[in-house]
N, C-alpha and C. Protein backbone atom coordinates (compact mmCIF):
# COMPACT_ATOMS: atom_id res chain seq x y z
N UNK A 1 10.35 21.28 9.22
CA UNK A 1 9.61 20.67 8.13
C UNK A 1 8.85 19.46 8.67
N UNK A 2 7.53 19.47 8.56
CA UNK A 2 6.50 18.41 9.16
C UNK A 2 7.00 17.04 8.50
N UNK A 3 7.01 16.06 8.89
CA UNK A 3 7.62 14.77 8.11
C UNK A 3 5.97 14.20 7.44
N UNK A 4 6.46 13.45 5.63
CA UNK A 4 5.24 13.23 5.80
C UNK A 4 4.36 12.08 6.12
N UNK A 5 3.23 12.06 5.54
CA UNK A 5 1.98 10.83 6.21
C UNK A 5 2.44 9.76 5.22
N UNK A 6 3.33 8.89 5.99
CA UNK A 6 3.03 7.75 4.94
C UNK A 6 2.47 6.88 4.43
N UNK A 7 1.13 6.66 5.37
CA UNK A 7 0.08 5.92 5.43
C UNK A 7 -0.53 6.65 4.20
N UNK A 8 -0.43 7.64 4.33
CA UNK A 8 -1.13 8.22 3.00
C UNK A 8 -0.57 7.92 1.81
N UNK A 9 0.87 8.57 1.65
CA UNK A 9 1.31 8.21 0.72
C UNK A 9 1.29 6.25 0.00
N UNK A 10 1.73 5.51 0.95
CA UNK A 10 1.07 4.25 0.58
C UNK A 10 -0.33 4.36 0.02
N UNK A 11 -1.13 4.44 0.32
CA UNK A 11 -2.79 4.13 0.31
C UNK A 11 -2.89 4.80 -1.32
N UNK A 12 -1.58 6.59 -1.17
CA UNK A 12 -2.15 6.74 -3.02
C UNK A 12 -1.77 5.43 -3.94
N UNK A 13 -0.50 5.13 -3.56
CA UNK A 13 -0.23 4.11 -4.35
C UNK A 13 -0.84 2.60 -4.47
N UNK A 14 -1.61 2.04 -3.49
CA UNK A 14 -2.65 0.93 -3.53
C UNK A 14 -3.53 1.37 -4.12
N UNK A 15 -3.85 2.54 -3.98
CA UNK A 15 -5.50 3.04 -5.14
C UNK A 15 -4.79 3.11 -6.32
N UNK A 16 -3.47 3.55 -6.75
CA UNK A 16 -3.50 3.26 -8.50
C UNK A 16 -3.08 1.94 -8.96
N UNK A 17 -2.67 1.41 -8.24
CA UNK A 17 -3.07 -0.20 -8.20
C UNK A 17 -4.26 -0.51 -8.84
N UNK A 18 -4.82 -0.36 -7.35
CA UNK A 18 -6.60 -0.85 -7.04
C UNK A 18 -7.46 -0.59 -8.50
N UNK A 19 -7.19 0.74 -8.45
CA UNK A 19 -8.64 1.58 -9.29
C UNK A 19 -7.67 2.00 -10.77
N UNK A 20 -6.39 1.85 -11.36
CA UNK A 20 -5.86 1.92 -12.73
C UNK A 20 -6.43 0.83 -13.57
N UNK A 21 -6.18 -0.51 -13.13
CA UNK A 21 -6.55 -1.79 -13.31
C UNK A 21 -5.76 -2.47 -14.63
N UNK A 22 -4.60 -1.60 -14.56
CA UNK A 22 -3.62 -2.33 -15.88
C UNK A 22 -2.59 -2.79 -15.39
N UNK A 23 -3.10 -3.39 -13.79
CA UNK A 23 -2.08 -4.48 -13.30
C UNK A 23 -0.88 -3.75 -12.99
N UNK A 24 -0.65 -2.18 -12.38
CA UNK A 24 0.04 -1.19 -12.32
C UNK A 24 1.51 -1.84 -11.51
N UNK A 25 2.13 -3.11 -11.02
CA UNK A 25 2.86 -3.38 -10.13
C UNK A 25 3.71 -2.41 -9.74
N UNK A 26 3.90 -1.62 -10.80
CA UNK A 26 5.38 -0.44 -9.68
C UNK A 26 4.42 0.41 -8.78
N UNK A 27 3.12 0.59 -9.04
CA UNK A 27 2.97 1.25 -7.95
C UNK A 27 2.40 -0.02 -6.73
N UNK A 28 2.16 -0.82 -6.74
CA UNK A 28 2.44 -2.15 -5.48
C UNK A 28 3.53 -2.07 -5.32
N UNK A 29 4.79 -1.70 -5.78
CA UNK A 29 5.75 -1.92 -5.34
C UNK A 29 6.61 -0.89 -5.36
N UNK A 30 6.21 0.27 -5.00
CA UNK A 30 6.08 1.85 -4.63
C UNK A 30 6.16 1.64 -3.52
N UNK A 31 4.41 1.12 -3.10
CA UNK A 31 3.76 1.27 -1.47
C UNK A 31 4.59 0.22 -0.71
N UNK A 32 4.58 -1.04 -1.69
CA UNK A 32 5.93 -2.06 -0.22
C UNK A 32 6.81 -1.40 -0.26
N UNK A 33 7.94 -0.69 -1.14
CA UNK A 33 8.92 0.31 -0.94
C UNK A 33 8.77 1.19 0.01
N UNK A 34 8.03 1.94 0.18
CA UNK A 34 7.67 2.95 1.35
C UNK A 34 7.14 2.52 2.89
N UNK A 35 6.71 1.20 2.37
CA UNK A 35 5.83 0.49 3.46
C UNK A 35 6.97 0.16 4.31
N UNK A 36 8.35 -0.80 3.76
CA UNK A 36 9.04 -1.25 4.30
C UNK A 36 10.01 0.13 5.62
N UNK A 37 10.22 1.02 4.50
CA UNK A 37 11.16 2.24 5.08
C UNK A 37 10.97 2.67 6.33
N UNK A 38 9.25 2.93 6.32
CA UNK A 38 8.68 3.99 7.24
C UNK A 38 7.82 3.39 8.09
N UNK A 39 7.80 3.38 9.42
CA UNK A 39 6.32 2.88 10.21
C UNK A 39 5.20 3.20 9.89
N UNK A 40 3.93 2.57 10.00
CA UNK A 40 2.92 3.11 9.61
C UNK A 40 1.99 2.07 10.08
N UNK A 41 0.47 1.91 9.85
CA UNK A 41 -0.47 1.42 10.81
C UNK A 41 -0.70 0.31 9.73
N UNK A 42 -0.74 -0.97 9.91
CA UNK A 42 -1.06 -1.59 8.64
C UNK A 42 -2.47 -2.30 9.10
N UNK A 43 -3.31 -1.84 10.11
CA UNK A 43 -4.47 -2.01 10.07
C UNK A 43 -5.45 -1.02 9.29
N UNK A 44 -4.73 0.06 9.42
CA UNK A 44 -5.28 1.07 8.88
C UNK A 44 -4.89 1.54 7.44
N UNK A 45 -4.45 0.54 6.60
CA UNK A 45 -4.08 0.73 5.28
C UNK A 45 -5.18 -0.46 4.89
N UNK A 46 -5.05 -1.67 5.81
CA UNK A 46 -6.04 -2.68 6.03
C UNK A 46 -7.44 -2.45 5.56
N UNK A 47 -7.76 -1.78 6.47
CA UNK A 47 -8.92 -0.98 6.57
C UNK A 47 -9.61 -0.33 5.35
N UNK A 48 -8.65 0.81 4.87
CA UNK A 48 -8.77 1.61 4.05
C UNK A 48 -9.02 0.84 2.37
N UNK A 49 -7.94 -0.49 2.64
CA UNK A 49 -8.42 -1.37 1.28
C UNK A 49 -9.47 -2.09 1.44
N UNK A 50 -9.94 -2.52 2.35
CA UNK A 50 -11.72 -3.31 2.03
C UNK A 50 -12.43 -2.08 1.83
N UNK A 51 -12.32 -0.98 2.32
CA UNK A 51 -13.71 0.10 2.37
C UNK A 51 -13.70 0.20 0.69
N UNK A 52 -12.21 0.19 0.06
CA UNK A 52 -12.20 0.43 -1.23
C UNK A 52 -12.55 -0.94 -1.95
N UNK A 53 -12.82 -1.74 -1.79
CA UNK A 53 -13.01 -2.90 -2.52
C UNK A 53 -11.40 -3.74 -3.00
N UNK A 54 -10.49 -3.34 -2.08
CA UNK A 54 -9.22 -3.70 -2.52
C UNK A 54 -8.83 -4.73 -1.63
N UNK A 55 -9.97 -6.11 -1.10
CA UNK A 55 -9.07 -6.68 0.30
C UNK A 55 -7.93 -7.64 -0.50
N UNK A 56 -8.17 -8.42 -2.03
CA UNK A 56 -7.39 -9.06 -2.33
C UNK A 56 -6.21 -8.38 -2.29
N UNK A 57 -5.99 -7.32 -3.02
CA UNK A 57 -5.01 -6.10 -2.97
C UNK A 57 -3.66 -6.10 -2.07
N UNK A 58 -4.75 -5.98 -1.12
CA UNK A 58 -3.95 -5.49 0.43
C UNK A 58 -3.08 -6.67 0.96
N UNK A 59 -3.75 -7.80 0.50
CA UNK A 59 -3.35 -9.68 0.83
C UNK A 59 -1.50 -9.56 0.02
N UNK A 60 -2.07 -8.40 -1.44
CA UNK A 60 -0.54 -9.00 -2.27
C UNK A 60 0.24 -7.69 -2.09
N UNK A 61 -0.39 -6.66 -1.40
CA UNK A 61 0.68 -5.80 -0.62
C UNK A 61 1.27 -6.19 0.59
N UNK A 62 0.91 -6.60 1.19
CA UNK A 62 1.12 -7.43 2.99
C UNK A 62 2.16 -8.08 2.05
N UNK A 63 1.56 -8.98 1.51
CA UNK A 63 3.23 -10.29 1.26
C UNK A 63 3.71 -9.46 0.45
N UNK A 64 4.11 -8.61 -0.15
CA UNK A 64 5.34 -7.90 -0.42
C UNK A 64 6.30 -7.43 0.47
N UNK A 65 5.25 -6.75 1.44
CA UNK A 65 6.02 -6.10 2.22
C UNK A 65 7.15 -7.05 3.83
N UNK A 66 5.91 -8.44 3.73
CA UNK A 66 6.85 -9.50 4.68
C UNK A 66 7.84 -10.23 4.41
N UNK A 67 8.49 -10.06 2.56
CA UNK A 67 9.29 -10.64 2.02
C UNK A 67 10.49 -9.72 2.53
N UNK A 68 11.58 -9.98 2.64
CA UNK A 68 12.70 -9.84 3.27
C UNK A 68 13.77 -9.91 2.47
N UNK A 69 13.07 -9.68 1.35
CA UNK A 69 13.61 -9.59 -0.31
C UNK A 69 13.78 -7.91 -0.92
């Protein structure tokens, strides 16, 4: 069984964040959930939130995910 992309799976959950716009926090706190578990490229989630217009976004996913909480 292929393991899956979690970069992906994060990124769905920053876009219903991003693009729901009713202040969705469980899914921000979906993607730090998953973010924390699994390795993944966080330049390239980086990335993927400015192309989307999400850099503030990505600022209050990062500090979720560096809290140790």
């Amino acid at each position: 069984m292929k393991e899956p992309d979690w970069v992906s799976c994060t990124e769905e959950e920053l876009w219903k964040y991003v693009y729901i716009h009713f202040n969705a926090n469980e899914c921000l706190d979906q993607a730090a959930m998953v973010a924390k578990r699994h390795k993944f490229d966080l330049n390239k989630v980086k990335k993927w939130c400015e192309g989307e217009g999400g850099a503030k976004h990505f600022e209050e996913f990062k500090n979720r995910i560096e809290k140790k909480v």
